[in-house]
C-alpha atoms as a PDB file:
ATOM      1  CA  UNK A   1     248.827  55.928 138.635  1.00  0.00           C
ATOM      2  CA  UNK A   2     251.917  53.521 138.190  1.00  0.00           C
ATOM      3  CA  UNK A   3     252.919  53.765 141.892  1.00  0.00           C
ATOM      4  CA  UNK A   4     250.116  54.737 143.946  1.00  0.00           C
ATOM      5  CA  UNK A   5     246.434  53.994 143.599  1.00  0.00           C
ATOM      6  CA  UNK A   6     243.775  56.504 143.219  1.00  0.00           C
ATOM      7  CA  UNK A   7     241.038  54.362 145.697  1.00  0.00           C
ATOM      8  CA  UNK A   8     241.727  51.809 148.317  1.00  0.00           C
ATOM      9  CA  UNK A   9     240.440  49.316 146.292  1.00  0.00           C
ATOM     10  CA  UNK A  10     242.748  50.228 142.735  1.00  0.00           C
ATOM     11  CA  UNK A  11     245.684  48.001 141.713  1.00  0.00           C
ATOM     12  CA  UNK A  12     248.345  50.302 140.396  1.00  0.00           C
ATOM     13  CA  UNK A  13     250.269  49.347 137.006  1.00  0.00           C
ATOM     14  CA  UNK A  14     253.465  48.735 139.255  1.00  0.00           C
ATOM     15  CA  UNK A  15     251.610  45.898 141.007  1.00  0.00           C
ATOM     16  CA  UNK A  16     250.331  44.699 137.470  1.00  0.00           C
ATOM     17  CA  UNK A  17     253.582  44.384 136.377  1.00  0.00           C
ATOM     18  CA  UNK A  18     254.601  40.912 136.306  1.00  0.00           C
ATOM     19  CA  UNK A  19     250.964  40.439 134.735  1.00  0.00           C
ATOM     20  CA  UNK A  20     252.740  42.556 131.790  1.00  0.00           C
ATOM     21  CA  UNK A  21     255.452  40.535 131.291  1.00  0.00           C
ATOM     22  CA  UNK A  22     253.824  37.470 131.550  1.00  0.00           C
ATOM     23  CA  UNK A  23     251.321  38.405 128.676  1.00  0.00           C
ATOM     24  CA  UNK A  24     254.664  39.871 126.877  1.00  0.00           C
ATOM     25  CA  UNK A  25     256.442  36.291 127.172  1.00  0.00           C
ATOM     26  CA  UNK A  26     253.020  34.957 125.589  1.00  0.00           C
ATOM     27  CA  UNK A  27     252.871  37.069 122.418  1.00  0.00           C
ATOM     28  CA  UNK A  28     256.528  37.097 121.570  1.00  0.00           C
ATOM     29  CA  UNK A  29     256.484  32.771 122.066  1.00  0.00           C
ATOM     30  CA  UNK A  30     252.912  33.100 119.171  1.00  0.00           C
ATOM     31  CA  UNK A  31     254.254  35.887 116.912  1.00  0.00           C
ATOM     32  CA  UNK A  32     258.058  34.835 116.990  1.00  0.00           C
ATOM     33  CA  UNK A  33     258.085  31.847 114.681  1.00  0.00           C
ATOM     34  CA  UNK A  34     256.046  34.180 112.269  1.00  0.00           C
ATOM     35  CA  UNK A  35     258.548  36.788 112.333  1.00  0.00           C
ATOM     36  CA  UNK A  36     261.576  35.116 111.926  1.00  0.00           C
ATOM     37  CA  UNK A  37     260.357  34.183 108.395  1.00  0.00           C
ATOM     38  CA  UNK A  38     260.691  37.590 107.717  1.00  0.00           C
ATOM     39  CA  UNK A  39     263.950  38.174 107.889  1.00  0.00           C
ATOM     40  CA  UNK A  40     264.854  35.128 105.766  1.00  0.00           C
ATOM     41  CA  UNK A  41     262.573  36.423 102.845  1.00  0.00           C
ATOM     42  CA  UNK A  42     265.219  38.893 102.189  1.00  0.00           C
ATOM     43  CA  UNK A  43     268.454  36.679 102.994  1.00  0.00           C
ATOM     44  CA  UNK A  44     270.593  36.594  99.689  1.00  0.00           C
ATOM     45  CA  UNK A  45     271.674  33.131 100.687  1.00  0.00           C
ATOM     46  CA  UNK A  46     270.632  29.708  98.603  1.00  0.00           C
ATOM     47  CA  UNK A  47     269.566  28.211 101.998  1.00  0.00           C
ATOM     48  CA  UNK A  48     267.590  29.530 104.532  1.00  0.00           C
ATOM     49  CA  UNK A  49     270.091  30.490 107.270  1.00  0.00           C
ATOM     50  CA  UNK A  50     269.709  32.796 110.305  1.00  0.00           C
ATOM     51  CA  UNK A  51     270.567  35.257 110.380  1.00  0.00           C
ATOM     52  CA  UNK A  52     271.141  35.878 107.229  1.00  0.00           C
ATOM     53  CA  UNK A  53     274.531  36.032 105.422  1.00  0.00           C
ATOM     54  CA  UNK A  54     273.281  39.072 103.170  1.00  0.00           C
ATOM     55  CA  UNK A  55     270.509  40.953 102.040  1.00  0.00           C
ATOM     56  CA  UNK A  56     268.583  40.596  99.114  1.00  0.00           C
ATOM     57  CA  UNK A  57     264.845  40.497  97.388  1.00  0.00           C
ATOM     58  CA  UNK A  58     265.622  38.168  95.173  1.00  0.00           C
ATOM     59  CA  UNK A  59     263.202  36.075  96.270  1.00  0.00           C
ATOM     60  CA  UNK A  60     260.272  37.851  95.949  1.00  0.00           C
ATOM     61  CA  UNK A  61     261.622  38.224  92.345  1.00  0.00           C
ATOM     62  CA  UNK A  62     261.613  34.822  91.690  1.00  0.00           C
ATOM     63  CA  UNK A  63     258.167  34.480  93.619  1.00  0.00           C
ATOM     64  CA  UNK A  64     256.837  36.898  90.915  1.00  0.00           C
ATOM     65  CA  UNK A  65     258.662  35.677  88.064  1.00  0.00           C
ATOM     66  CA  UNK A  66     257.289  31.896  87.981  1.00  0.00           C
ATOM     67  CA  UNK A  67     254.711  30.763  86.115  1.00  0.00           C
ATOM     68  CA  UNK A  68     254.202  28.483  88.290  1.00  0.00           C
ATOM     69  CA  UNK A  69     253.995  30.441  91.228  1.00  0.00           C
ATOM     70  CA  UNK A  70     251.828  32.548  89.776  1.00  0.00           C
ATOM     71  CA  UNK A  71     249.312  30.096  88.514  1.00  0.00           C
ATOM     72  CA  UNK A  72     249.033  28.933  91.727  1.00  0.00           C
ATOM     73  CA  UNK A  73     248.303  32.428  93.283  1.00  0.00           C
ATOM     74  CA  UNK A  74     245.767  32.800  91.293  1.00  0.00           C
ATOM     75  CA  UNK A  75     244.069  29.664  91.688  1.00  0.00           C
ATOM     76  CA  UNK A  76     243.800  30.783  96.045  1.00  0.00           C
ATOM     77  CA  UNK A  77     242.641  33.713  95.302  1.00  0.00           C
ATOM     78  CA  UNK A  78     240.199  32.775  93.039  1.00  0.00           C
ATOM     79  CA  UNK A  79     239.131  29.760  95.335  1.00  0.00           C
ATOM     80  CA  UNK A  80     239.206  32.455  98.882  1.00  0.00           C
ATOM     81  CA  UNK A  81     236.867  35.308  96.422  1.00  0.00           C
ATOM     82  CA  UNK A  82     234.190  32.667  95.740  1.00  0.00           C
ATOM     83  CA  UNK A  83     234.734  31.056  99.009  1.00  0.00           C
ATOM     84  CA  UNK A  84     234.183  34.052 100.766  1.00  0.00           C
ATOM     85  CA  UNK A  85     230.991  35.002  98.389  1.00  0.00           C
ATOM     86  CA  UNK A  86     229.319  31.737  99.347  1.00  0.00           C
ATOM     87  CA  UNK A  87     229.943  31.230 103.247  1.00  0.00           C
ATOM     88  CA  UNK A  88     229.115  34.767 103.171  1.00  0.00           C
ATOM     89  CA  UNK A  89     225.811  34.366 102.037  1.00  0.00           C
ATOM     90  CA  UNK A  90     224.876  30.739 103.459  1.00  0.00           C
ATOM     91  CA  UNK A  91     226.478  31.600 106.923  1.00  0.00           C
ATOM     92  CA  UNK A  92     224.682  34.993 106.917  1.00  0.00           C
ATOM     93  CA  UNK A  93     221.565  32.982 105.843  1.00  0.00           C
ATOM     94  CA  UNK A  94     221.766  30.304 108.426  1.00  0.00           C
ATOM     95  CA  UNK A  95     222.710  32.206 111.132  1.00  0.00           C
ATOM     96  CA  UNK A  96     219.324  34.357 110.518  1.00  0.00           C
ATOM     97  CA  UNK A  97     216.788  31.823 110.341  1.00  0.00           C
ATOM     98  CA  UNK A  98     218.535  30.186 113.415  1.00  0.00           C
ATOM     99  CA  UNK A  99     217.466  33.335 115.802  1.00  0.00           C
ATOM    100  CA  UNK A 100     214.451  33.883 113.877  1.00  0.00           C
ATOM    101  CA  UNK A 101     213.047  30.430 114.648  1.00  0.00           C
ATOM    102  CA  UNK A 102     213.633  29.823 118.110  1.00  0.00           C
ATOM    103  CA  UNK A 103     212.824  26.787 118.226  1.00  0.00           C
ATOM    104  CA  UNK A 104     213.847  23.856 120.691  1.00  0.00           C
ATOM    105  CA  UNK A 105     215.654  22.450 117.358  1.00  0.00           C
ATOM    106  CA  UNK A 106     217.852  25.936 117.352  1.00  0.00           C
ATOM    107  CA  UNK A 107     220.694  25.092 119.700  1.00  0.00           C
ATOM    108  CA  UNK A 108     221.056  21.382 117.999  1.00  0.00           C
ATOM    109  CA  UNK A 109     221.206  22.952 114.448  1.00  0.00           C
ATOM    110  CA  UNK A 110     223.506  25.669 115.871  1.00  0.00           C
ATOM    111  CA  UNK A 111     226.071  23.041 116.986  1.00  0.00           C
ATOM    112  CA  UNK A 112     225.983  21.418 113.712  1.00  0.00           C
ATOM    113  CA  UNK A 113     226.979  24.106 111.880  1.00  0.00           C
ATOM    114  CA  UNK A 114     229.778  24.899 114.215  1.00  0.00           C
ATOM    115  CA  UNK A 115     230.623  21.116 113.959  1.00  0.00           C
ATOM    116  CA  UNK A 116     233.568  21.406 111.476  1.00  0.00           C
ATOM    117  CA  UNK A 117     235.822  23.584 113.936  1.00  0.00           C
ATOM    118  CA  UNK A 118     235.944  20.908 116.167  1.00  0.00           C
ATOM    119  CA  UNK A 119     236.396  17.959 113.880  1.00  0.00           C
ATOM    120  CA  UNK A 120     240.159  17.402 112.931  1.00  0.00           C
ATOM    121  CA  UNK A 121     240.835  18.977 109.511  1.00  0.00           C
ATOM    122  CA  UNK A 122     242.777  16.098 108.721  1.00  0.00           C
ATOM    123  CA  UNK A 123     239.362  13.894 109.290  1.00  0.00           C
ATOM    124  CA  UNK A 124     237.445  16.474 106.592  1.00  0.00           C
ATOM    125  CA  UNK A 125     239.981  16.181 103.976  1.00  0.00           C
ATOM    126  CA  UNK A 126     239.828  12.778 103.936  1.00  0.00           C
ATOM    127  CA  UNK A 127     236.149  12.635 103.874  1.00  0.00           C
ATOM    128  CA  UNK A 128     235.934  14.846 101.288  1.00  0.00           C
ATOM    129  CA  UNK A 129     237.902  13.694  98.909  1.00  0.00           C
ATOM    130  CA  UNK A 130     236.345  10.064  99.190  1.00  0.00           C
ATOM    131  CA  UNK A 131     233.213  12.102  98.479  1.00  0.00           C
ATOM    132  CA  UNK A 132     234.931  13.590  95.232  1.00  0.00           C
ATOM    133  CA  UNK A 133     236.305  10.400  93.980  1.00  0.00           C
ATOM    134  CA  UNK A 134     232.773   9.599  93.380  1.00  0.00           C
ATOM    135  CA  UNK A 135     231.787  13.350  92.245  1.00  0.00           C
ATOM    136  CA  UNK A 136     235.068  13.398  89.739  1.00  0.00           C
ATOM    137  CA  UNK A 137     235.180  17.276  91.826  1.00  0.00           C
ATOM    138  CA  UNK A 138     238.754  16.491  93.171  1.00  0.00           C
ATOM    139  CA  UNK A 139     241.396  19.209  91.249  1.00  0.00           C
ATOM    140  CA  UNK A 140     238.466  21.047  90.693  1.00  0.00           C
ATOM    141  CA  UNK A 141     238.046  24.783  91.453  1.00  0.00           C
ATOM    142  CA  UNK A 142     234.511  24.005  92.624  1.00  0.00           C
ATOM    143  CA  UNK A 143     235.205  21.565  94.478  1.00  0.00           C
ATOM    144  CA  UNK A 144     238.008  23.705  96.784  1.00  0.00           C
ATOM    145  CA  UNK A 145     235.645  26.349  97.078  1.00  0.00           C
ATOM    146  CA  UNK A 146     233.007  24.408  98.429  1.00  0.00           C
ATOM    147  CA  UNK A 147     235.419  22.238 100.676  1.00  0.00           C
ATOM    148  CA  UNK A 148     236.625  25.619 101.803  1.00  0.00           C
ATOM    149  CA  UNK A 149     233.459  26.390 102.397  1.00  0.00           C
ATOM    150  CA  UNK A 150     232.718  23.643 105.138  1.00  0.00           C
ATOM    151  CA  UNK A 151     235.243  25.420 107.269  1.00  0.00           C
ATOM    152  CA  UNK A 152     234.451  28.814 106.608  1.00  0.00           C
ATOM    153  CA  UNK A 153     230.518  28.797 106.675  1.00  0.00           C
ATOM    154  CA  UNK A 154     230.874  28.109 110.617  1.00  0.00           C
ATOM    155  CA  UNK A 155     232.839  31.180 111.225  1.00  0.00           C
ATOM    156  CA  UNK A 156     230.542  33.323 109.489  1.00  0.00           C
ATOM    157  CA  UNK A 157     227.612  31.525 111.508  1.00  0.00           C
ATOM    158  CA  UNK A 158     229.406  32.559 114.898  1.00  0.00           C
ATOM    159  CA  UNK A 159     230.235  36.218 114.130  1.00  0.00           C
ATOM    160  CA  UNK A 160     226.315  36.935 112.522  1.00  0.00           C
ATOM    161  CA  UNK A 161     224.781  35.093 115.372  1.00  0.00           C
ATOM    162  CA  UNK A 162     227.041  36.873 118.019  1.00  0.00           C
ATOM    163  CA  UNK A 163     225.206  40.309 116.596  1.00  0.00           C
ATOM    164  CA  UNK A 164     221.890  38.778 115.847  1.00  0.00           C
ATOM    165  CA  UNK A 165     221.903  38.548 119.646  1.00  0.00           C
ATOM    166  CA  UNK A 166     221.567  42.372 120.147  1.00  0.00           C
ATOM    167  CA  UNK A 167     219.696  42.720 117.973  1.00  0.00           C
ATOM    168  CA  UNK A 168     215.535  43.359 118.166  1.00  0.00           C
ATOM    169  CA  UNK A 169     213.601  41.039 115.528  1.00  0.00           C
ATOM    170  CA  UNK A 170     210.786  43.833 116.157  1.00  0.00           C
ATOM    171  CA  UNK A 171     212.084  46.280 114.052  1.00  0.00           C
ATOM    172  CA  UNK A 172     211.373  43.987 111.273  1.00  0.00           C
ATOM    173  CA  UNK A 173     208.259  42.914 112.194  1.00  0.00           C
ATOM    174  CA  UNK A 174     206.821  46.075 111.982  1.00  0.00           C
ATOM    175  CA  UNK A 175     208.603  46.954 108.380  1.00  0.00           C
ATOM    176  CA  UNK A 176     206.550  43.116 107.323  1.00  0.00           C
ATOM    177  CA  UNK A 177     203.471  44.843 109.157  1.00  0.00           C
ATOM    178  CA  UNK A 178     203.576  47.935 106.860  1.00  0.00           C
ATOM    179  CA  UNK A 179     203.810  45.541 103.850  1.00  0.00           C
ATOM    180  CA  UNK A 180     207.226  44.937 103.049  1.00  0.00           C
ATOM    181  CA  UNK A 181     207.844  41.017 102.277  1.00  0.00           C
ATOM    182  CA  UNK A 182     210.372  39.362 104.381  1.00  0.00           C
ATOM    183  CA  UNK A 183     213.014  38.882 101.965  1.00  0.00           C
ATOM    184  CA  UNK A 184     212.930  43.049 102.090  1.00  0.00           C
ATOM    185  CA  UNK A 185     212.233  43.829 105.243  1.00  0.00           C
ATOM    186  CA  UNK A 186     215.974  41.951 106.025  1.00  0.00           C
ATOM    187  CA  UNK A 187     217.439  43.586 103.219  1.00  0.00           C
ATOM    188  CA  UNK A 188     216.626  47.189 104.179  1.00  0.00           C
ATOM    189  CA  UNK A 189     216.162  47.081 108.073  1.00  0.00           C
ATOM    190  CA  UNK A 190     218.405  44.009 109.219  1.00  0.00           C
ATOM    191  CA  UNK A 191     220.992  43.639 107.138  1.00  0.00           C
ATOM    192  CA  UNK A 192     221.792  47.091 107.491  1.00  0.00           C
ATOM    193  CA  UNK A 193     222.308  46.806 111.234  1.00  0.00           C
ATOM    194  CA  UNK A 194     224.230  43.910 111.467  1.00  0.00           C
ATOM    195  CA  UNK A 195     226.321  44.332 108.090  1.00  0.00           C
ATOM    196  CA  UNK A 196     229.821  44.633 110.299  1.00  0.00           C
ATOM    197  CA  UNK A 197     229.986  41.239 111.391  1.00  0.00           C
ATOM    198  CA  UNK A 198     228.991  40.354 108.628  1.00  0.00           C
ATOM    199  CA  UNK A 199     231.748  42.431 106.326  1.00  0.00           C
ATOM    200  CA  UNK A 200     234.138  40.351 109.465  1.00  0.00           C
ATOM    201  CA  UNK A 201     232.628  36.945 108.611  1.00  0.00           C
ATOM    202  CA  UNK A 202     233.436  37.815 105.379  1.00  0.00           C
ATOM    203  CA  UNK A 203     236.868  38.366 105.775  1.00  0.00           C
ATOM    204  CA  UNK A 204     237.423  35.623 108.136  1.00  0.00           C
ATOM    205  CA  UNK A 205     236.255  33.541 105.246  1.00  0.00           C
ATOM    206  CA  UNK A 206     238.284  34.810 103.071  1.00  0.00           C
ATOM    207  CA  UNK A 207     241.357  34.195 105.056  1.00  0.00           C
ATOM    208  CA  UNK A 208     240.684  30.894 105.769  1.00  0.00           C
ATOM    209  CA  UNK A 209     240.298  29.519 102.546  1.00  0.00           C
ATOM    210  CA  UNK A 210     243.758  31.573 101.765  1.00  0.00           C
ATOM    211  CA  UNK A 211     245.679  29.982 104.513  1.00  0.00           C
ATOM    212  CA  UNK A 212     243.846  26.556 104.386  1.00  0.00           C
ATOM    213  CA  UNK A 213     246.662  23.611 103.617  1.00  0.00           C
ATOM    214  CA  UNK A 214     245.189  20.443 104.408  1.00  0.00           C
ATOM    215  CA  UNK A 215     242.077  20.131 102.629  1.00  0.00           C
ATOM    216  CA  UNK A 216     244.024  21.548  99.914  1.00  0.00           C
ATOM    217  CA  UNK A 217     246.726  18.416  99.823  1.00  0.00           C
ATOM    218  CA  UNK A 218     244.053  16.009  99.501  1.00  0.00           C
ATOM    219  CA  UNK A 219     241.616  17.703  96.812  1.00  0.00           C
ATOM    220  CA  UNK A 220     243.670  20.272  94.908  1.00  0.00           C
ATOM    221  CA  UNK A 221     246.084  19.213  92.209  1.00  0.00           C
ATOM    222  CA  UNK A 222     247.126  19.954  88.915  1.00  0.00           C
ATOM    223  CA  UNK A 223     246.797  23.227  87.564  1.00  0.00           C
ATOM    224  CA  UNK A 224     244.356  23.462  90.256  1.00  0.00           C
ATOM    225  CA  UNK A 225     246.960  23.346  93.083  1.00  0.00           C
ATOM    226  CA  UNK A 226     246.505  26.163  95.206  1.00  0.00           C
ATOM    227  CA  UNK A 227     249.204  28.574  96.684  1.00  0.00           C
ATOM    228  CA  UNK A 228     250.024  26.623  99.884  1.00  0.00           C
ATOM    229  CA  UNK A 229     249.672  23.391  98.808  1.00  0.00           C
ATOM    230  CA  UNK A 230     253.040  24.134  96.108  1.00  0.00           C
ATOM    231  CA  UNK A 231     254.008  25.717  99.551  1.00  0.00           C
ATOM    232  CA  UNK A 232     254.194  22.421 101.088  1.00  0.00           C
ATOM    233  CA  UNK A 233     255.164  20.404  98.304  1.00  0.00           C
ATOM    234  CA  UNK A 234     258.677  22.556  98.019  1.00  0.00           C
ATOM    235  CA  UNK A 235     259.164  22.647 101.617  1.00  0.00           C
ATOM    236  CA  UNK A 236     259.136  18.272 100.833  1.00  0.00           C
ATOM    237  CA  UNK A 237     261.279  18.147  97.722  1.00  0.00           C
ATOM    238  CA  UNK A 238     263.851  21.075  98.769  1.00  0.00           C
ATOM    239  CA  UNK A 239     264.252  24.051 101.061  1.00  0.00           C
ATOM    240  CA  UNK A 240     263.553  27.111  98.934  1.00  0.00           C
ATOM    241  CA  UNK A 241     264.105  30.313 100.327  1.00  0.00           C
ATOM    242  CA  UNK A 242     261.117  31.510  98.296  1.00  0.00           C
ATOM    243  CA  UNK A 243     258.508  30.197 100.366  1.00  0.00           C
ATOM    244  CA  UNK A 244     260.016  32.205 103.008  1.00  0.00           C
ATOM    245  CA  UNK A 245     259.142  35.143 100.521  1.00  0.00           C
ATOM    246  CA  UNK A 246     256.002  33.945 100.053  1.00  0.00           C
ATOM    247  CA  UNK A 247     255.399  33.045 103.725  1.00  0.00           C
ATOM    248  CA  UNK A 248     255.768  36.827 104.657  1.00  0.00           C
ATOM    249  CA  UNK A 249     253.270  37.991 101.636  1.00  0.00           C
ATOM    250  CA  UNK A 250     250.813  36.062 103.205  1.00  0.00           C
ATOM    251  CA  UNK A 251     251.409  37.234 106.841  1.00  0.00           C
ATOM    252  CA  UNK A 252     251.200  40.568 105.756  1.00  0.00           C
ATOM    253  CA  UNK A 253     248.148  40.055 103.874  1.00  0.00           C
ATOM    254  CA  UNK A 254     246.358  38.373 106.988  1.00  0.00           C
ATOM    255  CA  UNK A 255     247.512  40.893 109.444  1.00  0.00           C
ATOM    256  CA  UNK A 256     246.189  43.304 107.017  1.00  0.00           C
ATOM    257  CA  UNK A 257     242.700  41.830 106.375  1.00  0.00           C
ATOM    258  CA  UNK A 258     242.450  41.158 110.495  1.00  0.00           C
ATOM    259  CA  UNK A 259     243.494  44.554 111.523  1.00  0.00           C
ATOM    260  CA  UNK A 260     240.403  45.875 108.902  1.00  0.00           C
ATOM    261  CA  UNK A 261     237.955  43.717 110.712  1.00  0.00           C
ATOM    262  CA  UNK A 262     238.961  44.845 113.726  1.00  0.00           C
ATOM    263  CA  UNK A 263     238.515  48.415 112.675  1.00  0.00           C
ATOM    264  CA  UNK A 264     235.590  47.912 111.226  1.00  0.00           C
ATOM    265  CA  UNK A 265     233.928  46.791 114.567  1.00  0.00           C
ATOM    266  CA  UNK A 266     235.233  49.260 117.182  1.00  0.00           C
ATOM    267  CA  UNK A 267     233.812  51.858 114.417  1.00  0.00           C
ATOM    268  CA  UNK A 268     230.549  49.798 114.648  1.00  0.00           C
ATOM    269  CA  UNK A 269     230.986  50.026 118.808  1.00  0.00           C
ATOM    270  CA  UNK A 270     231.500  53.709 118.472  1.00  0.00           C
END
């Protein structure tokens, strides 16, 4: 197979090869800035060198030794739970009565809720927290969770949609023709059937309100700072080699929730 083709009309591997690398070059220029923050999490050094002088976890003992570290973990994890409870449910909502209308209106509501993915997250922030001046929600855990919320409800619109697509609104008209209200006729026949993309909204959700930094500059503050915004702030003041600790918790912890929602739809292909 690598040298000679099987048909006339088969490009062997060999041929494909400088396809290969090229795609190679392309994942190692994306993945390598990640990665090299690994390595410095466990440098022993007071600076972040490369590579590193020695070897040490000291600072992923300091990570879990501060208060306010800590604090502040909490706070994004508390913000990307309820963040991912309510674009769960509103982006699973919308995206249903979307394809259930049909209407001419469909495609113009569609793009409205996919509207914050395009805008500049910098343009967002700054909106929002105008908007929370005048709501006193700014340092608020509400109010991150719901500005969290602007940019994850879209992705959770996108991946329902994509599988509302496939899927036959008959099958739940005849469970409302043998009696069964609406509200349970989704519950027990559609819901069901389209409950991996929406377990992958979900956790798309979830990640984004984890990783989210700008929004979080501009509203969160206080004991209400979240995670990467203390991130940022000691990347300003000083270069501590614990964010590079922190850094790699977090890339392990998206990798982690990706790879599961990537499972969990090839097992809902097979």
């Amino acid at each position: 197979m690598l040298a000679r083709p099987a048909t006339d009309t088969q490009i062997t591997h060999r041929r494909r090869l400088w396809l290969y690398a090229l795609v190679g070059l392309v994942v190692l220029f994306l993945i390598a800035p990640s990665l090299l923050v690994v390595p410095l999490s466990f440098s022993d050094s007071r600076y972040l060198t490369f590579p590193p002088p020695a070897w040490s976890t000291r600072w992923y003992t300091t990570y879990f030794g501060a208060i306010e570290w800590r604090e502040a973990t909490y706070v994004s994890f508390m913000a990307a739970i309820l963040t991912m409870l309510l674009s769960t449910t509103s982006g699973t909502l919308a995206a249903y009565g979307l394809h259930a209308l049909r209407s001419r209106w469909s495609a113009l509501a569609y793009a409205a809720f996919i509207l914050p993915l395009v805008i500049p997250a910098i343009l967002i922030a700054i909106g929002i927290f105008l908007l929370y001046a005048q709501l006193g929600l700014n340092n608020t855990l509400a109010g991150i969770v719901l500005a969290h919320s602007v940019l994850a409800i879209p992705l959770v619109v996108i991946t329902v949609a994509s599988s509302l697509k496939s899927y036959d609104m008959n099958q739940e008209m005849v469970a409302r023709s043998l009696g069964a209200t609406r509200l349970r006729a989704f519950l027990t026949v559609t819901l069901p059937q389209i409950r991996i993309s929406v377990i992958s909204g979900a956790l798309l959700a979830f990640i984004t309100s984890l990783d989210e930094v700008v929004i979080s500059l501009f509203i969160a503050g206080g004991d209400k700072a979240t995670l990467t915004k203390r991130m940022f702030n000691a990347l300003r003041d000083e270069i501590d080699p614990t964010i590079a600790a922190i850094s790699t918790l977090l890339i392990a912890l998206s990798v982690a929730l990706l790879g599961m929602s990537q499972f969990v739809q090839s097992r809902d292909k097979t």
